[in-house]
Protein backbone atom coordinates (compact mmCIF):
# COMPACT_ATOMS: atom_id res chain seq x y z
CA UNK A 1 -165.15 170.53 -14.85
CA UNK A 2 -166.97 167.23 -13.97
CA UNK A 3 -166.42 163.73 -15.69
CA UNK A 4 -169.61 164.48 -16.96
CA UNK A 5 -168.66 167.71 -18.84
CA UNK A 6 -165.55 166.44 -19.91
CA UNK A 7 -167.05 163.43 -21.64
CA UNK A 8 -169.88 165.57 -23.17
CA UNK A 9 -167.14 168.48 -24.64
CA UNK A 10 -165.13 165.70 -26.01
CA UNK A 11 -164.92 163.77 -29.12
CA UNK A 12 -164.18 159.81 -29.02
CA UNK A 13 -161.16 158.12 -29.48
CA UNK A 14 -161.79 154.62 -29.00
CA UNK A 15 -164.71 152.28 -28.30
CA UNK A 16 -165.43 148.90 -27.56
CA UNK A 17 -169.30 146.95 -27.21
CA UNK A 18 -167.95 145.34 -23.73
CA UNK A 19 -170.00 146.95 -20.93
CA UNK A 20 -173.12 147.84 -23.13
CA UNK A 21 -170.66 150.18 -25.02
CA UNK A 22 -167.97 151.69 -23.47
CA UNK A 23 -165.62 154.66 -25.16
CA UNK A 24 -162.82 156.56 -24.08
CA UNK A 25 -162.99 160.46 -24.62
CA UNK A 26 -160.49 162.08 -22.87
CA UNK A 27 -156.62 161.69 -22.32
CA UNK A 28 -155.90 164.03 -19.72
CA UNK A 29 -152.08 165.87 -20.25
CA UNK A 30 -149.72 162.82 -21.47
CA UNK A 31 -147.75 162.39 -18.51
CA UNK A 32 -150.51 161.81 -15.92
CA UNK A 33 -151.86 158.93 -16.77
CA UNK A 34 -155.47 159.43 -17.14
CA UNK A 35 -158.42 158.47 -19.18
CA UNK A 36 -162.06 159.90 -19.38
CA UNK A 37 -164.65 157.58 -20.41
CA UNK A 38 -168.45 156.17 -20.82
CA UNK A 39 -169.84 153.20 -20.25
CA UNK A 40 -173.05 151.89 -20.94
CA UNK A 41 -173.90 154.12 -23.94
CA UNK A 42 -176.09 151.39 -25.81
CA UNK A 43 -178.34 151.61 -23.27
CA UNK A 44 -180.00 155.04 -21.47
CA UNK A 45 -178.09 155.38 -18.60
CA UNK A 46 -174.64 156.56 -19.14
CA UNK A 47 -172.00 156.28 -16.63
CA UNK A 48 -169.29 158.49 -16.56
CA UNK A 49 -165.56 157.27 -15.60
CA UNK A 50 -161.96 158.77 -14.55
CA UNK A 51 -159.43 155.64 -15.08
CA UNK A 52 -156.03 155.70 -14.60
CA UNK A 53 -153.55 153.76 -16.83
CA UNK A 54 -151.41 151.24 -14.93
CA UNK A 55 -147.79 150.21 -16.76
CA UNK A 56 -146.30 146.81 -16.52
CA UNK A 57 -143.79 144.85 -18.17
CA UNK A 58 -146.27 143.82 -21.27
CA UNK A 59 -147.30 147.30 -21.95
CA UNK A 60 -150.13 149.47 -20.51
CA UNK A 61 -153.65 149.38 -19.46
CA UNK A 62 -157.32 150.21 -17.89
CA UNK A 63 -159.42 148.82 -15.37
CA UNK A 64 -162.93 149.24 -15.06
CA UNK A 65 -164.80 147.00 -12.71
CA UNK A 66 -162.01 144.79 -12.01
CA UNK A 67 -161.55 143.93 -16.04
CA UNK A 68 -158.54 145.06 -17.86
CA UNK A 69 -158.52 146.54 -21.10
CA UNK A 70 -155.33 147.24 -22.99
């Protein structure tokens, strides 16, 4: 499946107004560290995303053009 069809099949889990709206959809089998997501869903052209989760000392986190959401 594409990041497109696995956004669209899935329901939200979390969203955020930064980047025009931006929600996650997808956590993809626990122990591989990978999100599914949308951006820019306020406005009409949708952008669909594969993010991996980094881990550091303070917990873990996203990036999505350069930013760093945790």
């Amino acid at each position: 499946m594409t990041k497109k069809e696995i956004c669209k099949n899935s329901l939200s889990i979390a969203f955020s107004y930064a980047f025009k709206g931006f929600e996650v959809k997808s956590i993809i089998h626990k122990n591989s560290n990978e999100i599914y997501a949308v951006s820019d869903i306020l406005t009409d052209r949708e952008k669909y995303h594969k993010l991996r989760i980094y881990t550091n000392a303070k917990g873990q986190y996203v990036r999505l053009y350069g930013r760093i959401f945790i």
